[in-house]
Protein backbone atom coordinates (compact mmCIF):
# COMPACT_ATOMS: atom_id res chain seq x y z
CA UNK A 1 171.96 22.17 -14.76
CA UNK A 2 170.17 25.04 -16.16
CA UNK A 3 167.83 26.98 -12.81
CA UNK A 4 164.93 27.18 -15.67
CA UNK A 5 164.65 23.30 -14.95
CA UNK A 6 163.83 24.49 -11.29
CA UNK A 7 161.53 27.12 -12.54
CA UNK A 8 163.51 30.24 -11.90
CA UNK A 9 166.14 32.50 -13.35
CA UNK A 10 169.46 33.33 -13.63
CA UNK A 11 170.05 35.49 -10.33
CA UNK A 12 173.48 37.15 -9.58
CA UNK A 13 175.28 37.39 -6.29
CA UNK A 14 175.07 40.83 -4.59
CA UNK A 15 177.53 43.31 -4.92
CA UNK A 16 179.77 44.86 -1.72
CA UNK A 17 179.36 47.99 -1.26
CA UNK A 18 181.96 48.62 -0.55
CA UNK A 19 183.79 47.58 -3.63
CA UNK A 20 183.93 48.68 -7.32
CA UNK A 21 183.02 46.15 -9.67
CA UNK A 22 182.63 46.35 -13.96
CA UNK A 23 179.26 44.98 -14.85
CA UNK A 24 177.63 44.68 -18.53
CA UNK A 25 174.07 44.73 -19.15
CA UNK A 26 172.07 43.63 -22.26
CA UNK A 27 168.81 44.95 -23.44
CA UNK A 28 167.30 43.08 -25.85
CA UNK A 29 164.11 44.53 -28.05
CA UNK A 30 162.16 44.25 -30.61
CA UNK A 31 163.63 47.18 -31.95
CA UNK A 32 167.22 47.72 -30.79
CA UNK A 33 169.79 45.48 -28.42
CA UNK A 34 171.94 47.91 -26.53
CA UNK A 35 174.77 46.85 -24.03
CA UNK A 36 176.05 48.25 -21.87
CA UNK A 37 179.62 47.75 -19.61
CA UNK A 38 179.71 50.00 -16.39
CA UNK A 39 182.19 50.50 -13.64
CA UNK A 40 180.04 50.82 -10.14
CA UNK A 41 182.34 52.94 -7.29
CA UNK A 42 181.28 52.94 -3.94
CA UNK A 43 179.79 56.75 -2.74
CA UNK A 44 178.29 58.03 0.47
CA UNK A 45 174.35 58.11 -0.30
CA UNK A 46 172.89 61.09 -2.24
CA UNK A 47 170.15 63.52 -1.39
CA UNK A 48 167.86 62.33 -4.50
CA UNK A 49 168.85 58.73 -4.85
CA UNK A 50 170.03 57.77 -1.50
CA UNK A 51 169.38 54.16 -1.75
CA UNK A 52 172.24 53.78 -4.22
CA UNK A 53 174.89 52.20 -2.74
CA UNK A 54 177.26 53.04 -6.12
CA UNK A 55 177.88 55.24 -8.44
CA UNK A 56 177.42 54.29 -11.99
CA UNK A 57 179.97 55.46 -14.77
CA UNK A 58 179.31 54.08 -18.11
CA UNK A 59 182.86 52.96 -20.00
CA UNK A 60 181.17 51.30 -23.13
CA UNK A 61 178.14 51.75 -24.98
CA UNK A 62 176.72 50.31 -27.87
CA UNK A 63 173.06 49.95 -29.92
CA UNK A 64 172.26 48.07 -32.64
CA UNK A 65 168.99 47.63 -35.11
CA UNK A 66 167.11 44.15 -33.35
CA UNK A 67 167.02 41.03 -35.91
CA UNK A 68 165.64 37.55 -34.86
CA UNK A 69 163.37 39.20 -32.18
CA UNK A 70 159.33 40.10 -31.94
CA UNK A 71 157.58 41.13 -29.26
CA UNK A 72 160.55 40.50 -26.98
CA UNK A 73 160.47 36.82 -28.18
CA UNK A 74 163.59 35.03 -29.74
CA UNK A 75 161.89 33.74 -33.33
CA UNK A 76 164.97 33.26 -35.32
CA UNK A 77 168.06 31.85 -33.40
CA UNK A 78 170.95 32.35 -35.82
CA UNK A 79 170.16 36.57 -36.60
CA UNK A 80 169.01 36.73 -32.66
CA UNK A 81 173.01 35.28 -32.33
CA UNK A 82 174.14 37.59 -34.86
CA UNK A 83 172.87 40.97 -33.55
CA UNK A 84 173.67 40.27 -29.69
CA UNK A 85 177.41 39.94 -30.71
CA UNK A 86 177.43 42.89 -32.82
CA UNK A 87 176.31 45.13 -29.92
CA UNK A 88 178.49 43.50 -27.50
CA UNK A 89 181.96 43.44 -29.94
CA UNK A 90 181.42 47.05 -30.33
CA UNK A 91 180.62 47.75 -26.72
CA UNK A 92 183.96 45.87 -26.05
CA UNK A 93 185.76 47.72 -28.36
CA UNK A 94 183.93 51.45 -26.51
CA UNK A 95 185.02 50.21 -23.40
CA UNK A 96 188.27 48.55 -24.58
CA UNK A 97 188.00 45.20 -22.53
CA UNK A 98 186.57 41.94 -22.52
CA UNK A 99 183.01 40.49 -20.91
CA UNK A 100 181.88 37.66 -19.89
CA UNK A 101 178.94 37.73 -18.52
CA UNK A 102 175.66 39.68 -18.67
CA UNK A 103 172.69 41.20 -17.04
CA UNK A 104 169.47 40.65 -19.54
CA UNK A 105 166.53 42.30 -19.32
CA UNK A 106 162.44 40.35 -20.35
CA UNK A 107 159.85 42.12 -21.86
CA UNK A 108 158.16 39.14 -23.34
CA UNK A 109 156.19 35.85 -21.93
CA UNK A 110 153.15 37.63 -20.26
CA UNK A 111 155.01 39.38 -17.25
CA UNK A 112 152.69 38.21 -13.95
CA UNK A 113 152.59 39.14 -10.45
CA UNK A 114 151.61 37.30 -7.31
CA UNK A 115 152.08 37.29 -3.89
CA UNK A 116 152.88 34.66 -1.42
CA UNK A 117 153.62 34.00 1.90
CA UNK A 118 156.96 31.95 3.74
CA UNK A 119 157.72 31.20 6.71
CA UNK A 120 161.11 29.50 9.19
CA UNK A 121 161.58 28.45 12.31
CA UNK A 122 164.26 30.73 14.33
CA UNK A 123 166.51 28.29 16.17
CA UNK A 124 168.67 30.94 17.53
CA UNK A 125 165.57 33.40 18.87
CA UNK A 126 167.46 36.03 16.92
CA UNK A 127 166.74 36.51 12.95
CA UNK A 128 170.01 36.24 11.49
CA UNK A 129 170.90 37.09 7.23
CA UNK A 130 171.03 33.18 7.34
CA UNK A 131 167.09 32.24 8.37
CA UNK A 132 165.87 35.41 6.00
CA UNK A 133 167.71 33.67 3.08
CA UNK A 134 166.34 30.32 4.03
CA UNK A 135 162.61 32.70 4.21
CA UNK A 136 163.13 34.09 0.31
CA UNK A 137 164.60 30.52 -0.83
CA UNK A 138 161.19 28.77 0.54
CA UNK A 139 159.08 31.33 -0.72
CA UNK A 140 161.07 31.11 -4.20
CA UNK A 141 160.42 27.34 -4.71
CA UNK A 142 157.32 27.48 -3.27
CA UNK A 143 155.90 29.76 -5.76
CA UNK A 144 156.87 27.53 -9.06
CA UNK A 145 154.23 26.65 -11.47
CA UNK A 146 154.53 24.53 -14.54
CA UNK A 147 155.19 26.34 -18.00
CA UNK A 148 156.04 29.54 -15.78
CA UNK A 149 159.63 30.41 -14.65
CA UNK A 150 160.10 32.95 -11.41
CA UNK A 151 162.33 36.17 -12.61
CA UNK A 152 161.60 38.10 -8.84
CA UNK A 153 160.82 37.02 -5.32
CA UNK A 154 160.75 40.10 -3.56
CA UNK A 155 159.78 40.88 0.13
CA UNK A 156 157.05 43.36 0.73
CA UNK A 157 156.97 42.64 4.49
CA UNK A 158 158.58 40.68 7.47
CA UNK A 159 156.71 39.14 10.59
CA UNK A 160 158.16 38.16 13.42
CA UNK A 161 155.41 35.36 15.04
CA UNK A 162 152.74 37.00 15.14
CA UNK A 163 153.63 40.80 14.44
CA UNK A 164 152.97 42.38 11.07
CA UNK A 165 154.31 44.98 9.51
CA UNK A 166 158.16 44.21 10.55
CA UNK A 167 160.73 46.46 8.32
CA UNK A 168 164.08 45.52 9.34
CA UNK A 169 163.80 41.79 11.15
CA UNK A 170 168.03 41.42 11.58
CA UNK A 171 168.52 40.88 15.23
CA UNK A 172 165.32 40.79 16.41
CA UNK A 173 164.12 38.15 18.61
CA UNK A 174 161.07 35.69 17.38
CA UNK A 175 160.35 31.92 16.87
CA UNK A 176 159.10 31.64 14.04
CA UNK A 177 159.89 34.54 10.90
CA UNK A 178 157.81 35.26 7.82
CA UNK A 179 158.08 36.58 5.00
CA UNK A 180 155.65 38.45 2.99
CA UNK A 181 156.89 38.15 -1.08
CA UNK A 182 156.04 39.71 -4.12
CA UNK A 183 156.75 36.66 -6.99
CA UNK A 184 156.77 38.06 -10.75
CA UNK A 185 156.91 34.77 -13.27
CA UNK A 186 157.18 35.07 -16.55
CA UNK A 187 155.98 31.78 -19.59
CA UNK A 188 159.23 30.12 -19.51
CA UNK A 189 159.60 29.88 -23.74
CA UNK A 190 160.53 33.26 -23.47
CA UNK A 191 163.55 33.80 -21.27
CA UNK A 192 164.82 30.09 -22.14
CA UNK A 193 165.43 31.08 -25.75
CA UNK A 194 166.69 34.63 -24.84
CA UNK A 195 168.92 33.14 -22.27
CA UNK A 196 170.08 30.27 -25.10
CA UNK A 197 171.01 32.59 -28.04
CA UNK A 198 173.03 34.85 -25.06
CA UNK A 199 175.06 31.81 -24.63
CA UNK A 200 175.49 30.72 -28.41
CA UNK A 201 177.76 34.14 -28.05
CA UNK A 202 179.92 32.69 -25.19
CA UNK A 203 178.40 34.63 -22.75
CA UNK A 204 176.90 33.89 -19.37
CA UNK A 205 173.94 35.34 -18.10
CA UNK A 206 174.56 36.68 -14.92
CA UNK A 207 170.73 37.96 -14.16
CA UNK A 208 167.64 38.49 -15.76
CA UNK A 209 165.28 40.80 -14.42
CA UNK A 210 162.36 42.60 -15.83
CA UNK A 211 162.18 45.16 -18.13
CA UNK A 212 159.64 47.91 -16.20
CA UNK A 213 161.14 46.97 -12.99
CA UNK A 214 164.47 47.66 -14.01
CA UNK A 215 163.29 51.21 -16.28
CA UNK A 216 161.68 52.07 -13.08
CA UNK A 217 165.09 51.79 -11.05
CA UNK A 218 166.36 53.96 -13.48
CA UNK A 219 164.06 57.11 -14.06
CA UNK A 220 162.01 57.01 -10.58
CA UNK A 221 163.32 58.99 -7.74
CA UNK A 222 162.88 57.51 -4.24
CA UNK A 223 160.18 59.76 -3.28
CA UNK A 224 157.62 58.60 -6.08
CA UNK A 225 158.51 54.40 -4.79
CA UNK A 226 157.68 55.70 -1.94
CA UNK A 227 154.89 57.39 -1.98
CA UNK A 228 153.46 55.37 -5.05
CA UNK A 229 154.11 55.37 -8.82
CA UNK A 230 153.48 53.25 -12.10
CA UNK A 231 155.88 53.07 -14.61
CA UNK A 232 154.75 51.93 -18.19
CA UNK A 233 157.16 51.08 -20.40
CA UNK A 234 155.98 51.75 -24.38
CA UNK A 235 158.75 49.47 -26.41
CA UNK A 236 158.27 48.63 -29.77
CA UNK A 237 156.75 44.90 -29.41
CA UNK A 238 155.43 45.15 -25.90
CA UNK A 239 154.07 47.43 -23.02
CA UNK A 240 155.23 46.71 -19.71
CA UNK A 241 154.39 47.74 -16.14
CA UNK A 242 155.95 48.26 -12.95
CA UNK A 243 154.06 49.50 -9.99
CA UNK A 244 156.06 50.92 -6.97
CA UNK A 245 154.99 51.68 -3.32
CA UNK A 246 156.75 52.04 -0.15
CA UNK A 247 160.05 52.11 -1.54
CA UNK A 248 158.88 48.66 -2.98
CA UNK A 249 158.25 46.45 -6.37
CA UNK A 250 154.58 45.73 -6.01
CA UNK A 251 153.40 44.29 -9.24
CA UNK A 252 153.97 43.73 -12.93
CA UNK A 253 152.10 42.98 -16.41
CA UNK A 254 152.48 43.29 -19.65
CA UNK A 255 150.70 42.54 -22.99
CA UNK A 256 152.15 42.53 -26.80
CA UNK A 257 151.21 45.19 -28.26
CA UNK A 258 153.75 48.51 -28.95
CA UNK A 259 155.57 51.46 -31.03
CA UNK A 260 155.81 49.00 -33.64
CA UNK A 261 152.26 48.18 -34.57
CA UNK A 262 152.04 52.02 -34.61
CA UNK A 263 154.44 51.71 -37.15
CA UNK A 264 152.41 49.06 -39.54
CA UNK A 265 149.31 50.98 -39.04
CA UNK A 266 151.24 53.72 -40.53
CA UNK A 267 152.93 51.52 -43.55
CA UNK A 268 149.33 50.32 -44.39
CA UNK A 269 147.84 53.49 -44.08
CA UNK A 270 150.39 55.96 -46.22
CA UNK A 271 150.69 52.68 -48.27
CA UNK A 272 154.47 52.75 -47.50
CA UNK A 273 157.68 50.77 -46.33
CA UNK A 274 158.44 49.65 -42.64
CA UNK A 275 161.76 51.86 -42.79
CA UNK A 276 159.61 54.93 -44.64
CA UNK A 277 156.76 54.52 -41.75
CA UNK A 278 159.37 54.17 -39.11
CA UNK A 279 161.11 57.36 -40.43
CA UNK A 280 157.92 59.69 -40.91
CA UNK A 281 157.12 58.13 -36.92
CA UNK A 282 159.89 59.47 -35.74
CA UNK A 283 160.29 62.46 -37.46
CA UNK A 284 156.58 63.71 -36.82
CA UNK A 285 154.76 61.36 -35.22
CA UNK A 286 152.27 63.16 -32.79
CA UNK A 287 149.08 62.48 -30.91
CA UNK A 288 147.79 65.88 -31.02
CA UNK A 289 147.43 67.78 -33.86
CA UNK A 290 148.14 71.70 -34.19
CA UNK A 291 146.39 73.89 -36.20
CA UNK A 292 148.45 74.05 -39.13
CA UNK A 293 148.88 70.32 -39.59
CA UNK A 294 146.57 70.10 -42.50
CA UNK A 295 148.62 72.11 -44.52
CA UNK A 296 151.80 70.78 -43.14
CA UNK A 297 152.48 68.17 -45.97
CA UNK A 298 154.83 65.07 -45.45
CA UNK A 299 156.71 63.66 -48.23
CA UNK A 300 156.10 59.09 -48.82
CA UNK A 301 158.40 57.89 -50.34
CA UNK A 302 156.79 55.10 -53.03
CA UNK A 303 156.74 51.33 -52.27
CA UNK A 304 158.73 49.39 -54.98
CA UNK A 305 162.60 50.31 -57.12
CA UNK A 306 160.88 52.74 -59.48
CA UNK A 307 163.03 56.28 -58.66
CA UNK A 308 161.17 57.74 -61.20
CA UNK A 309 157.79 57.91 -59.25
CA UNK A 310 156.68 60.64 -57.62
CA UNK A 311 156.74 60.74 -53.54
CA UNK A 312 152.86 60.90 -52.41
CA UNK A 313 151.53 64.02 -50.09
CA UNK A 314 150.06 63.55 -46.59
CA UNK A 315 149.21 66.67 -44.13
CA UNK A 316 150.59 66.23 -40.92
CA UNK A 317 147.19 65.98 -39.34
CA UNK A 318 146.22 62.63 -41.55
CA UNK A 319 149.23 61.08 -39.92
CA UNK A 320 148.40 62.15 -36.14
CA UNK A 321 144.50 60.75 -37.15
CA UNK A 322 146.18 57.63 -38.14
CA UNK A 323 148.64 57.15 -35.21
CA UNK A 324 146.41 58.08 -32.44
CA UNK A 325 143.75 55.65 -32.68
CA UNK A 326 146.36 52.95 -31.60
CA UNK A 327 147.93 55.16 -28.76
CA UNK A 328 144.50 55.49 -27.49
CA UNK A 329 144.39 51.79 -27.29
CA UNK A 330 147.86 50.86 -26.00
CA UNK A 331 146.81 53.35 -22.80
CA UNK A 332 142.88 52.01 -22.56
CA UNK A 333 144.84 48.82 -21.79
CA UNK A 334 147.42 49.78 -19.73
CA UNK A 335 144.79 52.26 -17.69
CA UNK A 336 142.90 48.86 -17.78
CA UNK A 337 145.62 46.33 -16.04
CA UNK A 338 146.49 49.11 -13.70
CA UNK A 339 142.78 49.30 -12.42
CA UNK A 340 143.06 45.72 -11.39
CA UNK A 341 146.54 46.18 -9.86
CA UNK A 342 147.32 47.91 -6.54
CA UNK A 343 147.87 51.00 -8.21
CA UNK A 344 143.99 51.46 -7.73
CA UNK A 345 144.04 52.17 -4.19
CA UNK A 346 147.38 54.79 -4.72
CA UNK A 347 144.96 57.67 -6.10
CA UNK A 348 147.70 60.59 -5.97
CA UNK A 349 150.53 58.31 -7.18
CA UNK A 350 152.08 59.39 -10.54
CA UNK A 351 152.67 57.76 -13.68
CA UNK A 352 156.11 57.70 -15.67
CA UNK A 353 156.09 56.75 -19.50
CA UNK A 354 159.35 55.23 -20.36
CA UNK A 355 160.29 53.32 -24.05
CA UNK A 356 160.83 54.45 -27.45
CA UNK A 357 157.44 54.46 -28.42
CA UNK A 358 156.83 57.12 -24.76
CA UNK A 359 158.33 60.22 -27.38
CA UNK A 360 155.73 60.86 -30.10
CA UNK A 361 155.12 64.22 -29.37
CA UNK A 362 151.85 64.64 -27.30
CA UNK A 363 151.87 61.81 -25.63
CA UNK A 364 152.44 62.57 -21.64
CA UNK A 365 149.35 64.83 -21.95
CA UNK A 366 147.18 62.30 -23.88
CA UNK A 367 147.64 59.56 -21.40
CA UNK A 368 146.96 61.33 -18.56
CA UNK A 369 143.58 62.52 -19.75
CA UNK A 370 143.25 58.82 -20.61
CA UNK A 371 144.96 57.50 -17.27
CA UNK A 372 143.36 60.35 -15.06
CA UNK A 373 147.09 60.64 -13.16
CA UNK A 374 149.53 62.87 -13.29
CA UNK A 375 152.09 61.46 -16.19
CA UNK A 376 155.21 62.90 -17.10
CA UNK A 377 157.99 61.36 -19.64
CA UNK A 378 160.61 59.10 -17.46
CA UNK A 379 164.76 59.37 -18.56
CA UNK A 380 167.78 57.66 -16.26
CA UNK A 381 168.61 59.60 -13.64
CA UNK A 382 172.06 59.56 -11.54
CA UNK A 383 174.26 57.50 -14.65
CA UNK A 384 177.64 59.36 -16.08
CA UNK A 385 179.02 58.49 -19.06
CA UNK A 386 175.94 57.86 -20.96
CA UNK A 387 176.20 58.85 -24.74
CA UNK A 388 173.88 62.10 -25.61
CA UNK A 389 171.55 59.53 -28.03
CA UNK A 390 170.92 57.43 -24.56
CA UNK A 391 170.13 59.56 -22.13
CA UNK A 392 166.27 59.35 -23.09
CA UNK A 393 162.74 57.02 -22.05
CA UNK A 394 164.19 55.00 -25.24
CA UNK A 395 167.45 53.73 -23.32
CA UNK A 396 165.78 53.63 -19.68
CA UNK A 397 165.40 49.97 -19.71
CA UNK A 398 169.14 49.90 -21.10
CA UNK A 399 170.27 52.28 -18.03
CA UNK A 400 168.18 50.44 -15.41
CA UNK A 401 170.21 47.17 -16.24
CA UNK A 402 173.35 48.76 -15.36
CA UNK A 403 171.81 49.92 -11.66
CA UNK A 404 170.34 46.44 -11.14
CA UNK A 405 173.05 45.11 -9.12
CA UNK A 406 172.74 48.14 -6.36
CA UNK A 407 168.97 45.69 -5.57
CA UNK A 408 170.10 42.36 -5.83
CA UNK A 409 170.57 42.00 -2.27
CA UNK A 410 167.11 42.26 -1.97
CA UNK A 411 166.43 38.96 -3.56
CA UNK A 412 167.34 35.67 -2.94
CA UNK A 413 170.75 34.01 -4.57
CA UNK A 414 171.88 30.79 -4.91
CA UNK A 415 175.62 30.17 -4.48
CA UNK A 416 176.38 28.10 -7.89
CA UNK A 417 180.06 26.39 -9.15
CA UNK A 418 179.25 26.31 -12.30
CA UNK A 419 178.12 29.21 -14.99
CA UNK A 420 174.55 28.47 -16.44
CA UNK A 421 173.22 26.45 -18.75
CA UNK A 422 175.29 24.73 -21.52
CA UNK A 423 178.53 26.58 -22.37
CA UNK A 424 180.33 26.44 -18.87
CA UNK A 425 181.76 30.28 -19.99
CA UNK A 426 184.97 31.09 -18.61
CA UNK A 427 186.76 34.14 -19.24
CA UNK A 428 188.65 35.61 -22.11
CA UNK A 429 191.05 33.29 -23.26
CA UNK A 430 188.06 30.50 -22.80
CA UNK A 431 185.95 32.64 -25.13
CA UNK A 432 188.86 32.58 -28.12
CA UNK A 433 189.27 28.63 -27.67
CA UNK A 434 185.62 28.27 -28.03
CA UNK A 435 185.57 30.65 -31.60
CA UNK A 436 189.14 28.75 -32.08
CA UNK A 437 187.41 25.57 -32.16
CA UNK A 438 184.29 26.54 -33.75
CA UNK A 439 185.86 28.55 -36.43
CA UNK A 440 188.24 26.09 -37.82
């Protein structure tokens, strides 16, 4: 049976680390799906990252235009179906081998934090791994709510009766051990129908985490989780946030609004095409506008199949004015959820701007004076292999999936026999019965 009927996710078993393992990762927007396959080799820790246990070497790559998808929500099955095995059949091919399984990042389904507490009896007097799993598992179930599904239960402290403040509990002696967790839920519509069109391509889905958490495993070095730091991813359907502190992931939120309704202002305003807005957004799209941008002209294609009419004029700086009234609003709101999050009380912690939508020229220094932090633009740190095109705030959700695994011990797992949900994947030769079967 499917965990969502228990009210959480897909979670996958921690990785040795002492072992090298291949893992694929699947990032699905409103924009783009990228996957991702990755070989993960052991290392000694690093100066800047040393809470990697592994280090990351990318063997296939892959991106693809999004179909079936808005604001991180599955709303048409069969293209959803379509696109995810595009990316991943030319990932394969990149990588030349065969997956069968993923990890999935969730943008979508209002991302939600809250906290909770668990607790266990000790019957040994020592707190073994075995009485801190039972700890997570309790505060897991414990925190399930109807309509919501749980994609993280992770600990922000230990107590050991009644001590506080506990950082490593293994082998210490107590009677009764807590556990202080950090539960971010998710509507369950959202991940259900992600996970379902995954495994319409044969595919299991190994994990899914969230989006900013994951970006913010990817671009933040230790010292900023440490000493605080908000990362606020700007995809094209949604904007997501991770807060970090004390090494830890602290909270998370999210509304629907992104890059791409940045883009329709700009199709209504120039009076031209998605793929003409999207172009001239990319190509010049700024928040601040220089002193030569009125005379700076910018060629519109027209709307319609007549080539014979004329491409309209627009200065540069009638493009920024239309572009920036809608940046200024994505930030109000973020600045907003992040004054009722603990980021309030961090007031030297830093913000990193992650996402597509993060590289309209401009934009680090416009949302700090709207933020009042210091911001600067986030990209994956620490990953070889990654293609040139990738190794931007556009891919860091892409590149956080692939780094994932390195944390998974941190949460709880569930030892399962069977893969999830309804296909019952297998491996390769299970994959070409199943298209065998389907196909003729």
């Amino acid at each position: 049976m499917s965990p969502l009927a228990y009210g959480l996710t897909p979670k996958m078993k921690p990785i040795s680390p002492k072992r090298t393992a291949v893992i694929a990762a699947l990032d699905i927007g409103t924009s783009k799906i990228a996957c991702l396959i990755a070989r993960l080799r052991p290392h000694p820790p690093q100066d800047v990252l040393p809470r990697r246990s592994h280090a990351v070497d990318i063997i296939g790559f892959a991106h693809t235009g999004s179909r079936g998808i808005k604001a991180g929500t599955v709303i048409d099955l069969s293209d959803a179906e379509e696109a995810v095995r595009h990316a991943v059949d030319l990932a394969e091919r990149s990588a030349r081998c065969q997956i069968d399984s993923v990890i999935v990042s969730l943008s979508a389904g209002r991302l939600g934090s809250e906290l909770f507490n668990a607790s266990v009896d000790v019957p040994g007097g020592t707190v073994s791994d075995r009485d801190i799993e039972r700890a997570l598992a309790a505060g897991s179930q414990c925190s399930v709510r109807e309509g919501r599904v749980v994609l993280h239960a992770l600990p922000t402290g230990f107590s050991l009766d009644d001590a506080r403040g506990i950082r490593e509990p293994r082998g210490m002696l107590a009677h009764r051990f807590g556990v202080d967790l950090h539960i971010v839920t998710s509507d369950i519509a959202a991940p259900k129908n992600l996970i379902f069109a995954v495994e319409r391509c044969h595919l299991a889905v190994e994990a899914m985490v969230a989006s900013p958490y994951v970006a913010g495993l990817a671009c933040l070095a230790d010292e900023e989780t440490d000493l605080g730091a908000a990362l606020i991813d700007l995809g094209a359907g949604t904007t997501t946030i991770a807060v970090f502190s004390g090494g830890r992931f602290i909270h998370a939120d999210g509304f629907a609004v992104g890059g791409q309704h940045i883009t329709m202002d700009i199709a209504r305003g120039l009076s031209a095409s998605l793929y003409d807005a999207e172009r001239i957004k990319t190509f010049y799209g700024s928040v601040i506008a220089g002193s030569v941008d009125e005379r700076d002209m910018i060629a519109v294609p027209p709307v319609g199949v007549d080539e014979r009419e004329p491409p309209q004029f627009v200065s540069r700086a009638s493009l920024t004015r239309i572009i920036k009234p809608r940046v200024e609003e994505i930030l109000e709101m973020a600045r907003d959820r992040l004054a009722a999050s603990p980021f309030a009380a961090e007031p030297r912690a830093r913000i990193v701007l992650t996402g597509g939508a993060s590289q309209l020229t401009g934009l680090p220094e416009l949302a700090s004076r709207i933020l009042g932090r210091h911001v600067r633009l986030g990209r994956p740190l620490g990953i070889a292999g990654l293609p040139e095109a990738a190794k931007g705030a556009a891919f860091a959700v892409s590149a956080g999936l692939v780094v994932y695994p390195q944390a998974a011990h941190l949460e709880h797992f569930q030892p399962r026999r069977t893969r999830y949900l309804m296909t019952g994947t297998g491996g390769y030769v299970a994959r070409v019965g199943r298209w065998l079967r389907e196909s003729f």
